[in-house]
PDB file of N, CA and C in Angstrom:
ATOM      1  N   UNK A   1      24.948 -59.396 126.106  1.00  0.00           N
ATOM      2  CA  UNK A   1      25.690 -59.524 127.342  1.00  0.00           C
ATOM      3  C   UNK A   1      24.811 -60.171 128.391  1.00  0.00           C
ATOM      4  N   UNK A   2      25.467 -60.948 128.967  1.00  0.00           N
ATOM      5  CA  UNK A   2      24.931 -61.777 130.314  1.00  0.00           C
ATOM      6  C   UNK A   2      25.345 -60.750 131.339  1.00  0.00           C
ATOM      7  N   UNK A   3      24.025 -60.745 132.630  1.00  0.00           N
ATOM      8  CA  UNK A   3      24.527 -60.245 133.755  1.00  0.00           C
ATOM      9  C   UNK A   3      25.787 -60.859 134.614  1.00  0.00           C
ATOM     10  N   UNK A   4      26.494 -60.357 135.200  1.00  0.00           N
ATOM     11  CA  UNK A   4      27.508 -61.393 136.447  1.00  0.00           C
ATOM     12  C   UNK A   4      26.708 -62.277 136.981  1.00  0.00           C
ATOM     13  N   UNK A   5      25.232 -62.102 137.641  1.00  0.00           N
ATOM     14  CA  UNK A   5      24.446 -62.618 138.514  1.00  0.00           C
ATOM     15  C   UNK A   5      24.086 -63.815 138.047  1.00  0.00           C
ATOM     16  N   UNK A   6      24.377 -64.126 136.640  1.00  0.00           N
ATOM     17  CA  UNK A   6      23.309 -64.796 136.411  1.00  0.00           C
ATOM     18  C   UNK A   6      24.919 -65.917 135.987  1.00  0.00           C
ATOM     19  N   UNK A   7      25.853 -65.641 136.001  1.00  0.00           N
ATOM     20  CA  UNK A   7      27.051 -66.266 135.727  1.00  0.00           C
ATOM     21  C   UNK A   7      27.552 -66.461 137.009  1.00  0.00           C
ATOM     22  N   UNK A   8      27.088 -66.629 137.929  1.00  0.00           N
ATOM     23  CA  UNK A   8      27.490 -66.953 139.539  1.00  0.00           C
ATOM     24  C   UNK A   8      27.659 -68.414 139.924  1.00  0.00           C
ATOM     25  N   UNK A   9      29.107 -68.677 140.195  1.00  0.00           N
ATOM     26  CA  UNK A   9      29.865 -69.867 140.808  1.00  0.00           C
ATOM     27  C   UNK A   9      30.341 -70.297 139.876  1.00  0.00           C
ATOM     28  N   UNK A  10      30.563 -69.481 138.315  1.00  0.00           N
ATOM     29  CA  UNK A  10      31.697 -70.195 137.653  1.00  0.00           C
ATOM     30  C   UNK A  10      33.106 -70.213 137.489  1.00  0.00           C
ATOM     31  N   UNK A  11      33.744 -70.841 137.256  1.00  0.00           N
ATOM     32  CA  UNK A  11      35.097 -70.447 137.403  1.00  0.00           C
ATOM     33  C   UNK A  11      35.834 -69.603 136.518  1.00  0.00           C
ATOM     34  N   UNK A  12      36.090 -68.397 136.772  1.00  0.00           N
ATOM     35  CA  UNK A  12      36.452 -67.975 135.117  1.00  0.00           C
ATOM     36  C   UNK A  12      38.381 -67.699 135.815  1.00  0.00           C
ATOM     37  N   UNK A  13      38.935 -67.861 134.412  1.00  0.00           N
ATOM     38  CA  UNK A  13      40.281 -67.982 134.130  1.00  0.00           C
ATOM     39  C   UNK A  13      41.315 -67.121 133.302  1.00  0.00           C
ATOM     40  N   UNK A  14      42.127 -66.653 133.202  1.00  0.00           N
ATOM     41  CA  UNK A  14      42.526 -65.746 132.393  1.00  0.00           C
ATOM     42  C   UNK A  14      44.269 -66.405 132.246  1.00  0.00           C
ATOM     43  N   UNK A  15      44.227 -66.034 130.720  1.00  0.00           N
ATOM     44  CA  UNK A  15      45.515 -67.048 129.571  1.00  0.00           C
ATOM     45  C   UNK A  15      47.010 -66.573 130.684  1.00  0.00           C
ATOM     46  N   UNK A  16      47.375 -68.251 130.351  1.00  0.00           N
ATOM     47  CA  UNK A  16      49.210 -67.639 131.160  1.00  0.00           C
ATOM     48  C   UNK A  16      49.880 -66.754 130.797  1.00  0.00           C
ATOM     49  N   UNK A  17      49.360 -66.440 129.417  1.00  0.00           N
ATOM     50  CA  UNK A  17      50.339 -65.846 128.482  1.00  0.00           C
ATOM     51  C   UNK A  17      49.925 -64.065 128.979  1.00  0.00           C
ATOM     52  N   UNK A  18      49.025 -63.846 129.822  1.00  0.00           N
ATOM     53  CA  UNK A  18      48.513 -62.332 129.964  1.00  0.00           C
ATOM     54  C   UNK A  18      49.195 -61.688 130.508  1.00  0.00           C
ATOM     55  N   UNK A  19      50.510 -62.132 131.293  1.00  0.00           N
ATOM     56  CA  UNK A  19      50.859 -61.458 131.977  1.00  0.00           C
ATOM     57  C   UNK A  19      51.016 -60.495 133.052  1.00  0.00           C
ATOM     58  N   UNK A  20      49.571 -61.349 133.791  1.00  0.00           N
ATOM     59  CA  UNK A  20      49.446 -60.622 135.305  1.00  0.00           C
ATOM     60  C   UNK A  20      48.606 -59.729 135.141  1.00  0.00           C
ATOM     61  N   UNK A  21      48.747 -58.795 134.335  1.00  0.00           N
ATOM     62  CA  UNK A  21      48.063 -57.640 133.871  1.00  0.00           C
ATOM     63  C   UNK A  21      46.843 -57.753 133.924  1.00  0.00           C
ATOM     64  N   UNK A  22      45.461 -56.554 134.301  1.00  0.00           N
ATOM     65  CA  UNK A  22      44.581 -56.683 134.453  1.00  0.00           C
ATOM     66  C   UNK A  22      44.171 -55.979 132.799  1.00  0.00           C
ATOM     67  N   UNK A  23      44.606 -56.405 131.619  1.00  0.00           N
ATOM     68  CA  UNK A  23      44.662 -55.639 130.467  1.00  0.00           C
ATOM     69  C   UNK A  23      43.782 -57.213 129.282  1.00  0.00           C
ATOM     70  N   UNK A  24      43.411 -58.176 130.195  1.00  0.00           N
ATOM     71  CA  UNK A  24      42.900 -59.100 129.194  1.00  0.00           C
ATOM     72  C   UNK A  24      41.448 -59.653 129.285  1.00  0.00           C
ATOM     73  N   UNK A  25      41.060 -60.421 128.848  1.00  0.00           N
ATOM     74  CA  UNK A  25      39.571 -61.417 129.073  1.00  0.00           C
ATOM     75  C   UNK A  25      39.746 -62.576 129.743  1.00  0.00           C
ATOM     76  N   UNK A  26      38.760 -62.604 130.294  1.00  0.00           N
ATOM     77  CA  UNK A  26      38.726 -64.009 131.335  1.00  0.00           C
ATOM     78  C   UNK A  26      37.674 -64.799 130.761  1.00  0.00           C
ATOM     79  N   UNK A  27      38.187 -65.991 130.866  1.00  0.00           N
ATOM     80  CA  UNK A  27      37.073 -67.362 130.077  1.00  0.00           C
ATOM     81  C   UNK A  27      36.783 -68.139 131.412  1.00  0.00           C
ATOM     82  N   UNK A  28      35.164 -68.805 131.335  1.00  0.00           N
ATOM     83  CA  UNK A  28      34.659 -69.513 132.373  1.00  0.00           C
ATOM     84  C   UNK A  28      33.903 -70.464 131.073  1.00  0.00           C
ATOM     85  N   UNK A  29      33.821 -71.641 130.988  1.00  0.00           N
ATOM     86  CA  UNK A  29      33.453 -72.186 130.859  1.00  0.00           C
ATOM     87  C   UNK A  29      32.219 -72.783 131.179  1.00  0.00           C
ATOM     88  N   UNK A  30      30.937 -73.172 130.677  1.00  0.00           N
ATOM     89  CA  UNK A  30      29.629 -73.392 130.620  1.00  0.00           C
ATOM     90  C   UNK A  30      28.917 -74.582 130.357  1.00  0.00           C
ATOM     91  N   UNK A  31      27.851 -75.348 130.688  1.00  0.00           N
ATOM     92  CA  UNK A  31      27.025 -76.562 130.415  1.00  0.00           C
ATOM     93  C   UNK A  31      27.194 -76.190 128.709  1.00  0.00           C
ATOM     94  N   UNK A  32      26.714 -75.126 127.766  1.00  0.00           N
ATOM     95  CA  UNK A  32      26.694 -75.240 126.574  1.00  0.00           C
ATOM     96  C   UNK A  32      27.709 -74.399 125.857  1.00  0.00           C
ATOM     97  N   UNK A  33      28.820 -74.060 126.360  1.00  0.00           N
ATOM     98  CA  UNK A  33      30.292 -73.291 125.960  1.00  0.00           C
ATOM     99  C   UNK A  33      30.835 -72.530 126.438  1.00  0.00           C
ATOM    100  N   UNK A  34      31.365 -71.650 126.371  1.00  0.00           N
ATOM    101  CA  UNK A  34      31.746 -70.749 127.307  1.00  0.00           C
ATOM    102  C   UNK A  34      31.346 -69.117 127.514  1.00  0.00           C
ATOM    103  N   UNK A  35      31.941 -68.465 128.411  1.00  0.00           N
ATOM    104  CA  UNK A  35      31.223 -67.113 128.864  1.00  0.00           C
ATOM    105  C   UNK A  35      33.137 -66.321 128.546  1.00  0.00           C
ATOM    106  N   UNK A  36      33.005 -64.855 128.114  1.00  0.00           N
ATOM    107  CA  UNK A  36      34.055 -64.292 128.154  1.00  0.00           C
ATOM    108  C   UNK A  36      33.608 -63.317 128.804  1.00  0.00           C
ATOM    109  N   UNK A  37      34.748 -62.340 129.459  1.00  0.00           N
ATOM    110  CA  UNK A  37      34.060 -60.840 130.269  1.00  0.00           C
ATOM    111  C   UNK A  37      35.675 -60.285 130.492  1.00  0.00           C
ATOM    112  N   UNK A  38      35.512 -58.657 130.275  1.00  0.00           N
ATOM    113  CA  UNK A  38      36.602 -58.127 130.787  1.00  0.00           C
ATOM    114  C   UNK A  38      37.310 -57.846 131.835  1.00  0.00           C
ATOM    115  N   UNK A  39      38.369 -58.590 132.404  1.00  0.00           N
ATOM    116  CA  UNK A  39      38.590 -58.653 133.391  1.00  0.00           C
ATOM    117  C   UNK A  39      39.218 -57.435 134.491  1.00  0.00           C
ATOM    118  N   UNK A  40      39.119 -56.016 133.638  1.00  0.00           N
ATOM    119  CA  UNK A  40      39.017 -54.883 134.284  1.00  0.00           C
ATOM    120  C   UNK A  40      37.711 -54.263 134.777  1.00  0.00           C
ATOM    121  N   UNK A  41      36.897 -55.576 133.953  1.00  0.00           N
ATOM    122  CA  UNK A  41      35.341 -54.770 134.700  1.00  0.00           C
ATOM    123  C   UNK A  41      34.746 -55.928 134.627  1.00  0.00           C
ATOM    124  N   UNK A  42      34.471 -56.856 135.108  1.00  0.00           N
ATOM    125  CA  UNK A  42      33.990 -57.967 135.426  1.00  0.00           C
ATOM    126  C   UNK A  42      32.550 -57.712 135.678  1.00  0.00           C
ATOM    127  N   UNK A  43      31.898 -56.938 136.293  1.00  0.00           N
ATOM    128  CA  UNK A  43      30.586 -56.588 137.142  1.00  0.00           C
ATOM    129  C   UNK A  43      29.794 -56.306 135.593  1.00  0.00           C
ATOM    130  N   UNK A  44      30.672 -55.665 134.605  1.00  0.00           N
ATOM    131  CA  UNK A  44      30.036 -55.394 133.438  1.00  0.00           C
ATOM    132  C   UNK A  44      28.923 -56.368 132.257  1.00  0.00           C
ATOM    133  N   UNK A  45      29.189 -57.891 132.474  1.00  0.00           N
ATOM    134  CA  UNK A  45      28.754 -58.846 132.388  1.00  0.00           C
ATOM    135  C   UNK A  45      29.558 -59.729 131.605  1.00  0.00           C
ATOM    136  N   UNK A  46      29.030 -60.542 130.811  1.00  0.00           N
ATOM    137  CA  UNK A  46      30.176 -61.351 130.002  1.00  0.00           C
ATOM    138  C   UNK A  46      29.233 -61.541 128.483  1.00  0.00           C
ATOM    139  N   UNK A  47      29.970 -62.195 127.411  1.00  0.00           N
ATOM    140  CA  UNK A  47      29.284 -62.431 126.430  1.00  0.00           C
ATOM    141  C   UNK A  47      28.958 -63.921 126.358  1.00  0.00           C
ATOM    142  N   UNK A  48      28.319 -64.859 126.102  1.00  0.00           N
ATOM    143  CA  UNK A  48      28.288 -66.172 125.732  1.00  0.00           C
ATOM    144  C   UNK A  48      28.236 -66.520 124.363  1.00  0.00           C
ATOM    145  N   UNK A  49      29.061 -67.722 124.510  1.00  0.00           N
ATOM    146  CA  UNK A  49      29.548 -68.276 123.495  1.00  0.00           C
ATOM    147  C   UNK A  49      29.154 -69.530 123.019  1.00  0.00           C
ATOM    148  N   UNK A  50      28.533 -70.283 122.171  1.00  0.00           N
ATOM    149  CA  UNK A  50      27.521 -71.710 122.156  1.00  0.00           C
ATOM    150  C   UNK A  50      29.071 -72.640 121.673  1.00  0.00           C
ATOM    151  N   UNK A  51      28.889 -73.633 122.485  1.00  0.00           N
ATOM    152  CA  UNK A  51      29.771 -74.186 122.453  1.00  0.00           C
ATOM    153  C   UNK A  51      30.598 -74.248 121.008  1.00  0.00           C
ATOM    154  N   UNK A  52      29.458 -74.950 119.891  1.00  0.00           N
ATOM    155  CA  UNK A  52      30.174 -74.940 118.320  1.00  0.00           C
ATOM    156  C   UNK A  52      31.111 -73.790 118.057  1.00  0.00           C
ATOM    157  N   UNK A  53      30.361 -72.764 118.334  1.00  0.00           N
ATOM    158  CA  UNK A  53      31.064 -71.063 118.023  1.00  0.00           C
ATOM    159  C   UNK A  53      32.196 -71.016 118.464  1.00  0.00           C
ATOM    160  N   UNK A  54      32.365 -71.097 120.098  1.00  0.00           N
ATOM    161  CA  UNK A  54      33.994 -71.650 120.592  1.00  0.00           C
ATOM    162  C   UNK A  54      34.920 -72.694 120.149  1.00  0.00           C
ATOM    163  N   UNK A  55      34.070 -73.637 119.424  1.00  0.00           N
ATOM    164  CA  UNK A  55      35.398 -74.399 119.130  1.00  0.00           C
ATOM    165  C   UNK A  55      36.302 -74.092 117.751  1.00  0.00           C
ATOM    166  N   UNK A  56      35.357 -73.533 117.033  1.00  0.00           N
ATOM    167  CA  UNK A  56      35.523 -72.802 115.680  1.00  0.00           C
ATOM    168  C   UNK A  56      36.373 -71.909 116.048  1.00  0.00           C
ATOM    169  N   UNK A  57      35.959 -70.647 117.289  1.00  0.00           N
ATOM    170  CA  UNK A  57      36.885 -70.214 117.482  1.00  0.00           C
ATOM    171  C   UNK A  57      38.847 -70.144 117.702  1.00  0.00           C
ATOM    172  N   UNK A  58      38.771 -71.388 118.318  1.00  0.00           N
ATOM    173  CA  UNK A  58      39.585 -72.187 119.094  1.00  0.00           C
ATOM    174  C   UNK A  58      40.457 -72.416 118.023  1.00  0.00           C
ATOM    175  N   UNK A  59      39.550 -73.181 116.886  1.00  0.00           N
ATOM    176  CA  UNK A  59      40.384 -73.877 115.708  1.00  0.00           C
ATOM    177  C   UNK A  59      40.985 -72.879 114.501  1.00  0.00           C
ATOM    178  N   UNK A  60      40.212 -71.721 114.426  1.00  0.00           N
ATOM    179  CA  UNK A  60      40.826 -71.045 113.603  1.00  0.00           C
ATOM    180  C   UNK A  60      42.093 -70.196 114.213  1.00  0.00           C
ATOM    181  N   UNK A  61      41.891 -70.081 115.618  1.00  0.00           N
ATOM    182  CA  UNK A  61      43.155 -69.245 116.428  1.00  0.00           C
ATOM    183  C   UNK A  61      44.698 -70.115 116.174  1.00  0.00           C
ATOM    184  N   UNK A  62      44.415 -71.806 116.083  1.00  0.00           N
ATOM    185  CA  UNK A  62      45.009 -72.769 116.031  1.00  0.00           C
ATOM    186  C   UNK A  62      45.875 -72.537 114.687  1.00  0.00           C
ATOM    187  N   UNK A  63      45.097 -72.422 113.952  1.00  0.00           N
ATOM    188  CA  UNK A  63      45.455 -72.545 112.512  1.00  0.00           C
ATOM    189  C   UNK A  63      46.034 -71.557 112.098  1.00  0.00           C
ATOM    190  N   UNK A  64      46.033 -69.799 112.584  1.00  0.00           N
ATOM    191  CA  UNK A  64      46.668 -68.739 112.361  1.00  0.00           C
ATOM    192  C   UNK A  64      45.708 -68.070 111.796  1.00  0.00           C
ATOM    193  N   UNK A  65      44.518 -68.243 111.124  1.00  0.00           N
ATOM    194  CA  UNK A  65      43.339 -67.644 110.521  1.00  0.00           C
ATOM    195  C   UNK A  65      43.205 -66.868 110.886  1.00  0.00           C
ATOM    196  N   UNK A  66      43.900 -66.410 112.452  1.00  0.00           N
ATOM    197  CA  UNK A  66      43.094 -64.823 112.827  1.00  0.00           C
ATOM    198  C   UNK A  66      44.268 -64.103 113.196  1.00  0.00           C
ATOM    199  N   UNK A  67      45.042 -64.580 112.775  1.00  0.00           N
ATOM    200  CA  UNK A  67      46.902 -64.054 112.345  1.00  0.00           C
ATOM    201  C   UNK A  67      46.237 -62.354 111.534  1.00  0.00           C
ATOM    202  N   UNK A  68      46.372 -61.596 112.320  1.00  0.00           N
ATOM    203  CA  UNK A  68      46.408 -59.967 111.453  1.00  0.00           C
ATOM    204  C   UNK A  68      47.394 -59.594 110.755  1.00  0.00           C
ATOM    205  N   UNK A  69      48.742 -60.560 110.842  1.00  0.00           N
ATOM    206  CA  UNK A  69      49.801 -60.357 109.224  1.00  0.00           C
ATOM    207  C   UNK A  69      49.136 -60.927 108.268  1.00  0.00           C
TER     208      UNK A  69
END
């Protein structure tokens, strides 16, 4: 985990699809990929993500690979 402090002035964002709700993760984006953190506790820090790792991520979400049926 990254401190908040050290993740200061990025923009982080949370999916349209969340529904308002303070019940999801927020993504900020990074020089080398992105940062995730819970957006009920933000102060808690975030995890980082190396860019390759996110896009892998990205692509298997794409593909249904992380489909739990």
């Amino acid at each position: 985990m990254v401190a908040e402090a050290d993740l200061s002035g990025l923009q982080w964002r949370k999916s349209t699809y969340s529904g308002g709700g303070n019940d999801c993760v927020e993504v900020a984006f990074t020089v080398d990929g992105a940062a995730v953190r819970d957006s009920k506790n933000p102060a808690a820090g975030a995890l980082r993500i190396p860019a390759a790792h996110w896009d892998a991520l990205l692509a298997a979400a794409r593909t249904g690979e992380l489909d739990p049926h």
